[in-house]
C-alpha atoms as a PDB file:
ATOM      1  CA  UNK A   1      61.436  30.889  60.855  1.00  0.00           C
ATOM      2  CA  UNK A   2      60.244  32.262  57.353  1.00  0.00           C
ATOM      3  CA  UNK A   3      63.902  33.602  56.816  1.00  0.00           C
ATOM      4  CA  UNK A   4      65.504  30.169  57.782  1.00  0.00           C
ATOM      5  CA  UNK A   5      63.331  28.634  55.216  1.00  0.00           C
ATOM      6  CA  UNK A   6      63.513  31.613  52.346  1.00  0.00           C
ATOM      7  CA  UNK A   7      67.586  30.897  53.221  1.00  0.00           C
ATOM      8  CA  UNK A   8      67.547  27.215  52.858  1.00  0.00           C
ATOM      9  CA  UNK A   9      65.579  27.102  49.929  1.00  0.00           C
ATOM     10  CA  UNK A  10      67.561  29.924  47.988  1.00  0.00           C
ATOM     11  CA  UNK A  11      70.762  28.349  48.894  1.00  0.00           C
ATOM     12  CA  UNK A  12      69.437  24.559  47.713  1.00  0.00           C
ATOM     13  CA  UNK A  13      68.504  25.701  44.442  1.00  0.00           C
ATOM     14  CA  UNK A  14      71.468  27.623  43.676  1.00  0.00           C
ATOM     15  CA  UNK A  15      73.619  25.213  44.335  1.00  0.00           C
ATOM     16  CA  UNK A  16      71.670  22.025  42.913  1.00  0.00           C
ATOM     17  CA  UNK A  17      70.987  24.342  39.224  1.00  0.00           C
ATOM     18  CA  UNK A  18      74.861  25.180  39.281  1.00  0.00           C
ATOM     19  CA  UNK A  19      75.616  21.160  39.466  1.00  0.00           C
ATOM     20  CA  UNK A  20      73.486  20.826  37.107  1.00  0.00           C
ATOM     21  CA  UNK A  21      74.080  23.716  34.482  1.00  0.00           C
ATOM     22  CA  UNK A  22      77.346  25.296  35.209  1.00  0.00           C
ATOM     23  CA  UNK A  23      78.772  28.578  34.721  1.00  0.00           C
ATOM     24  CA  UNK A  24      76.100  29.373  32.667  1.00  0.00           C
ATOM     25  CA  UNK A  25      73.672  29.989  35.657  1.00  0.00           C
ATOM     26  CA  UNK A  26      75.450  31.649  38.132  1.00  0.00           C
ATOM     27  CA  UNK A  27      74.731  34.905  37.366  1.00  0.00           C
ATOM     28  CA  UNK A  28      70.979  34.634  37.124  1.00  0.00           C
ATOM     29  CA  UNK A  29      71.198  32.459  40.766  1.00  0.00           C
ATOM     30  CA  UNK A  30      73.222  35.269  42.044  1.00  0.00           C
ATOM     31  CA  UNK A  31      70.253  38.250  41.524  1.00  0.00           C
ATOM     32  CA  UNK A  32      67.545  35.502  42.494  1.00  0.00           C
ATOM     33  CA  UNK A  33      68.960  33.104  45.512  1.00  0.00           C
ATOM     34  CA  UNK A  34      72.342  34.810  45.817  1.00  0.00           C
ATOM     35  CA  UNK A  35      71.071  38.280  46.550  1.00  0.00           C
ATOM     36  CA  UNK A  36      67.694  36.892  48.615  1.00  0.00           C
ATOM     37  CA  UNK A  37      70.421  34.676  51.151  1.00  0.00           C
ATOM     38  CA  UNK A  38      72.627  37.775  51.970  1.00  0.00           C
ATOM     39  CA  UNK A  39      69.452  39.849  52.727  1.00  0.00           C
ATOM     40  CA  UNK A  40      67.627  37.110  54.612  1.00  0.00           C
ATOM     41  CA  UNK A  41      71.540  36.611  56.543  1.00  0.00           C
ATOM     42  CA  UNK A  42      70.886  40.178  57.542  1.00  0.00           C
ATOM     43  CA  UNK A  43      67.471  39.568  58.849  1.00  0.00           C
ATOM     44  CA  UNK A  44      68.528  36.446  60.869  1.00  0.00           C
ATOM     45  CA  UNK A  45      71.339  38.615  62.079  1.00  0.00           C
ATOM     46  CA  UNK A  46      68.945  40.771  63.826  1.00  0.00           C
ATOM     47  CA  UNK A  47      66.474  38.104  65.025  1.00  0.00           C
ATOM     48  CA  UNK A  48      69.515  36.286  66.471  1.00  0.00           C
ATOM     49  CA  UNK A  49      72.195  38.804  67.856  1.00  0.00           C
ATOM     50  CA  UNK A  50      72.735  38.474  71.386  1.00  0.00           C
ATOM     51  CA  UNK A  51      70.904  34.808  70.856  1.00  0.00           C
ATOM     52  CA  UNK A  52      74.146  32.430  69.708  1.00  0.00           C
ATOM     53  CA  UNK A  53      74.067  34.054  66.401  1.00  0.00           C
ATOM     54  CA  UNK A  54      77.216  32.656  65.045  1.00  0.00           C
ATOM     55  CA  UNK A  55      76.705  28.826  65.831  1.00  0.00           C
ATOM     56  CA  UNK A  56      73.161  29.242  64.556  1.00  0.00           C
ATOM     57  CA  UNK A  57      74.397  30.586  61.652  1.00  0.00           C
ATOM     58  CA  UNK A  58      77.264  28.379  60.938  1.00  0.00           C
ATOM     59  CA  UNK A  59      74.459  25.912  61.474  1.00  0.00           C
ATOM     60  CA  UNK A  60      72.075  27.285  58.176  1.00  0.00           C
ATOM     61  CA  UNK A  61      75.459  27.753  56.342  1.00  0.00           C
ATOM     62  CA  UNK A  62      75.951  23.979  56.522  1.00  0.00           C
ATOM     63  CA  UNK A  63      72.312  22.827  56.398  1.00  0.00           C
ATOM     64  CA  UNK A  64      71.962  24.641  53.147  1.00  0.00           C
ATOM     65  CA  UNK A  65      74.991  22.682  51.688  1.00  0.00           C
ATOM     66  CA  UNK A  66      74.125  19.579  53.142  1.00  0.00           C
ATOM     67  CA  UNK A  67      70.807  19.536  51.778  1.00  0.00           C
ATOM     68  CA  UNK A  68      72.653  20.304  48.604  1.00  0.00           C
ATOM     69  CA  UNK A  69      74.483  17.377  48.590  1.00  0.00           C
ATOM     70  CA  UNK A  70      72.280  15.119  50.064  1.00  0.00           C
ATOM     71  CA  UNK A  71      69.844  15.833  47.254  1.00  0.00           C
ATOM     72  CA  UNK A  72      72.273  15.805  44.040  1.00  0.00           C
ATOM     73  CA  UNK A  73      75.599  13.471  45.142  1.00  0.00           C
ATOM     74  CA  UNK A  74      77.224  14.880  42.257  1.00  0.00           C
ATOM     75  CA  UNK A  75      76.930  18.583  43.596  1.00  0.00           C
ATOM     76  CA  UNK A  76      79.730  18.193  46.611  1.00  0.00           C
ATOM     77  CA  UNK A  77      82.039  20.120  44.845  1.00  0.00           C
ATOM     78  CA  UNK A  78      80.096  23.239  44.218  1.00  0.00           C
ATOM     79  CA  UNK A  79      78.383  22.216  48.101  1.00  0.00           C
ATOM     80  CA  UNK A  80      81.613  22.821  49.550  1.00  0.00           C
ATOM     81  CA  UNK A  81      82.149  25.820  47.849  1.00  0.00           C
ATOM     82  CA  UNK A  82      78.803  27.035  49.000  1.00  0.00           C
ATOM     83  CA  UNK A  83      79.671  26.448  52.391  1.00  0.00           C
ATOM     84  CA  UNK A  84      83.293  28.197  52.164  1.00  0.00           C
ATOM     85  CA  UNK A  85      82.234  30.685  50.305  1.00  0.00           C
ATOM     86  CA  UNK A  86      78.854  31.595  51.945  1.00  0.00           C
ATOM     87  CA  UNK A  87      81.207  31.229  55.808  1.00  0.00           C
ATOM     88  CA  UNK A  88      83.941  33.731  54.435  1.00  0.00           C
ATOM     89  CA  UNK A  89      81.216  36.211  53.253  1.00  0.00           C
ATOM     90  CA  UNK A  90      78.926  36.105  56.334  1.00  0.00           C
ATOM     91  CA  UNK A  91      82.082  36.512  58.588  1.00  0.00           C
ATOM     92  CA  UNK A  92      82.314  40.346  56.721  1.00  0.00           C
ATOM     93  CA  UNK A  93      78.829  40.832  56.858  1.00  0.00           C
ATOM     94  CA  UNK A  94      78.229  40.512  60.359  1.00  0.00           C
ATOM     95  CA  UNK A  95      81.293  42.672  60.931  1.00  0.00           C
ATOM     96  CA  UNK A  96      80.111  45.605  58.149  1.00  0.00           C
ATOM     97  CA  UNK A  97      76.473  45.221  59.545  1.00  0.00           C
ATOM     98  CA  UNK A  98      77.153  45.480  63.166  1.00  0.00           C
ATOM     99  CA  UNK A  99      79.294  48.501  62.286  1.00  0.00           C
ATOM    100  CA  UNK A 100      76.577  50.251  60.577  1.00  0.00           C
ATOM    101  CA  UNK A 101      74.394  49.544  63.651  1.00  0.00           C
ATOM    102  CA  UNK A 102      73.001  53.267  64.394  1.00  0.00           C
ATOM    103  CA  UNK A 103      72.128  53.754  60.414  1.00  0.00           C
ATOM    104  CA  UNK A 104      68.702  52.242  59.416  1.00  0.00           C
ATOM    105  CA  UNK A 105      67.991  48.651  58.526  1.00  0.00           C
ATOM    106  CA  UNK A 106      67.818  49.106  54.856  1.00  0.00           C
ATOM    107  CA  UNK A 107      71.469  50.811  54.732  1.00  0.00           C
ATOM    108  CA  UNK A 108      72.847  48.182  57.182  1.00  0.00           C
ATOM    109  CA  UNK A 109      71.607  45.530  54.951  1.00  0.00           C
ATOM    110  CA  UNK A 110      72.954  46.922  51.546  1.00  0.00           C
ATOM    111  CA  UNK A 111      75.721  48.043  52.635  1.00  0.00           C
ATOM    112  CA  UNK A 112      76.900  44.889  54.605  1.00  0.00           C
ATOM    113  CA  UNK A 113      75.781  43.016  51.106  1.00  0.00           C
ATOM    114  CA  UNK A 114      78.419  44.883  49.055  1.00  0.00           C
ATOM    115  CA  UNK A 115      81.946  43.265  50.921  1.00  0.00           C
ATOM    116  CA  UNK A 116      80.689  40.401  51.509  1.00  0.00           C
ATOM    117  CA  UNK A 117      78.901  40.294  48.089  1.00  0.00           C
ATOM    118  CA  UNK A 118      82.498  40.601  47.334  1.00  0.00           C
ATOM    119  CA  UNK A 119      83.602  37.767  49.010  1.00  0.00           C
ATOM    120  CA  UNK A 120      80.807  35.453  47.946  1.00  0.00           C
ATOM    121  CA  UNK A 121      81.802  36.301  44.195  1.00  0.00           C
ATOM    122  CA  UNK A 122      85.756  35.716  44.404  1.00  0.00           C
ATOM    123  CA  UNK A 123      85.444  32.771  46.573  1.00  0.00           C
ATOM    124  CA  UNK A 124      82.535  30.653  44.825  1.00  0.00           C
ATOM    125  CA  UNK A 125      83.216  30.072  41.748  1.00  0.00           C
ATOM    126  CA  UNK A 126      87.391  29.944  42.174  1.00  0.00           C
ATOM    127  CA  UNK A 127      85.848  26.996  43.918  1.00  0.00           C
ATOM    128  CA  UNK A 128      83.183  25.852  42.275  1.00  0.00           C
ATOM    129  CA  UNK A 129      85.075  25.628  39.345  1.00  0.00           C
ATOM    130  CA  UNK A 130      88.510  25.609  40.016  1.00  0.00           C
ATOM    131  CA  UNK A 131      89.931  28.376  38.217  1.00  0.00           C
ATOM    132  CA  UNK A 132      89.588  31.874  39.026  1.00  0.00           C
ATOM    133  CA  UNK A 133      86.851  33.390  35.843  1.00  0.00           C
ATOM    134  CA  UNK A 134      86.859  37.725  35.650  1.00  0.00           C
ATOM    135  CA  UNK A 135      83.580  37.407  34.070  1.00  0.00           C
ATOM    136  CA  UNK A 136      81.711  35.044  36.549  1.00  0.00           C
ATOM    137  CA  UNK A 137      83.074  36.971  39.639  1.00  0.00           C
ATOM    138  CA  UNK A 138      82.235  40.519  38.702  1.00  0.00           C
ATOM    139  CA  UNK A 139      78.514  39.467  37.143  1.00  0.00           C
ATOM    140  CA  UNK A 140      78.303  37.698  40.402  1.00  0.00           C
ATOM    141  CA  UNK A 141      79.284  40.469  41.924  1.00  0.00           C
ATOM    142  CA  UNK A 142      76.962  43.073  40.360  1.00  0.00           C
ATOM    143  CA  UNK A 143      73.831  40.421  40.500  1.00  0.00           C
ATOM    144  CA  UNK A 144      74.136  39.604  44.229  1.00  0.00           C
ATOM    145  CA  UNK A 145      74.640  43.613  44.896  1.00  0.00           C
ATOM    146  CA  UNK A 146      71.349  44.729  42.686  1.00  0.00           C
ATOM    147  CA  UNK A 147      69.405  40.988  43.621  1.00  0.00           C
ATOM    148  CA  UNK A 148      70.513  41.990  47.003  1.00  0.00           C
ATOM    149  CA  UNK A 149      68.802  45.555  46.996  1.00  0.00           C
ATOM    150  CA  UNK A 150      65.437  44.269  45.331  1.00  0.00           C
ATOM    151  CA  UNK A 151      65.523  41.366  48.024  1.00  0.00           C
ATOM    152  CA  UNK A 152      65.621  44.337  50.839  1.00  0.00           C
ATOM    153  CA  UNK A 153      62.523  46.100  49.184  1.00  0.00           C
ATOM    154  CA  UNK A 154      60.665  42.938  48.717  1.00  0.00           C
ATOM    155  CA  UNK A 155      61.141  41.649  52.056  1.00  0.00           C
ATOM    156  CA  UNK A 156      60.600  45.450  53.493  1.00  0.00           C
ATOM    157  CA  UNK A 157      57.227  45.385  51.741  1.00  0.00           C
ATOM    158  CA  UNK A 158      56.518  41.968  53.118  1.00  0.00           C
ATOM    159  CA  UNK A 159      57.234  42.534  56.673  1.00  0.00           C
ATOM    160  CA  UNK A 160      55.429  46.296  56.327  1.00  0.00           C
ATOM    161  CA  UNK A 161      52.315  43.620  55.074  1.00  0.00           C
ATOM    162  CA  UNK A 162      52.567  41.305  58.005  1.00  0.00           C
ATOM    163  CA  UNK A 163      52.815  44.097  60.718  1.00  0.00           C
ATOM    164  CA  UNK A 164      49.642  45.328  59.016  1.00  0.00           C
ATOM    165  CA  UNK A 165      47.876  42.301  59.038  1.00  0.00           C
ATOM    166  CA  UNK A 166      49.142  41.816  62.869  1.00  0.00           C
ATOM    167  CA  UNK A 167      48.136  45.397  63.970  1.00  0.00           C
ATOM    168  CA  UNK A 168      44.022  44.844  62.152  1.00  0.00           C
ATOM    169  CA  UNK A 169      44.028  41.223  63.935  1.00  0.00           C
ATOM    170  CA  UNK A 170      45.197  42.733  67.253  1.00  0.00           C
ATOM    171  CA  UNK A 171      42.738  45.580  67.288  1.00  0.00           C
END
């Protein structure tokens, strides 16, 4: 459930500060939010394969733009995008991360974020903004790949924490 939330709130905040500020923000959301969702994505992947993992995640993809929407009218535009662009990217990386399946979770979940880091970058902001902009998709591009890699350490460290704290409380 932590990952559902750490997802929706990422997502909501990226796309509500883009509404509100532009192209001038999406770089900095992309290492933050950007790079947090597709690592968190990875984590749900795991926690829900074999367990309807594409409805439930069609499901967050939506909720997150929803939300978006429902909390800034005026973001529907870049909320749509979200949604388009967050569906075409987690489409490649459930396909890159199942096929790195027998390398460890850490290389699984960077190396699935690179395509569909890809993907994220070309789609949103063609979008978003309606013109295709080199700058904004390959800063996007190198944010959400390097946001994406600190992400997998700081949630690594995290869960390393909780299955400490589990394994004291248990004993």
């Amino acid at each position: 459930m932590l990952y559902v939330i750490l997802y929706l709130i990422a997502i909501i905040l990226a796309n509500l500060s883009v509404a509100t500020f532009g192209p001038d923000v999406v770089i900095i959301n992309a290492f933050l939010f950007i790079g947090l969702d597709l690592t968190a994505r990875d984590r749900l992947h795991d926690a829900w394969r074999g367990k309807n993992l594409f409805p439930k995640m069609a499901a967050l993809i939506a909720a997150g733009s929803i939300l978006s929407w429902l909390l800034n009218r005026n973001a529907g535009q870049v909320a749509l995008a979200s949604f388009v662009a967050f569906a075409a990217a987690a489409t490649v990386d459930a396909i890159v991360y199942h096929l790195l399946g027998r390398y460890p979770r850490w290389l699984r979940i960077n190396g699935s974020n690179i395509p569909s880091a890809a993907v994220d970058s070309l789609v949103f902001p063609t979008l978003a903004f309606g013109s295709f902009l080199w700058p904004i998709v390959l800063g996007q591009f190198a944010a959400k790949t390097l946001g994406g890699f600190v992400w997998s350490l700081i949630l690594r460290w995290l869960d390393g924490r909780a299955s400490a704290i589990e394994q004291t409380g248990s004993s």
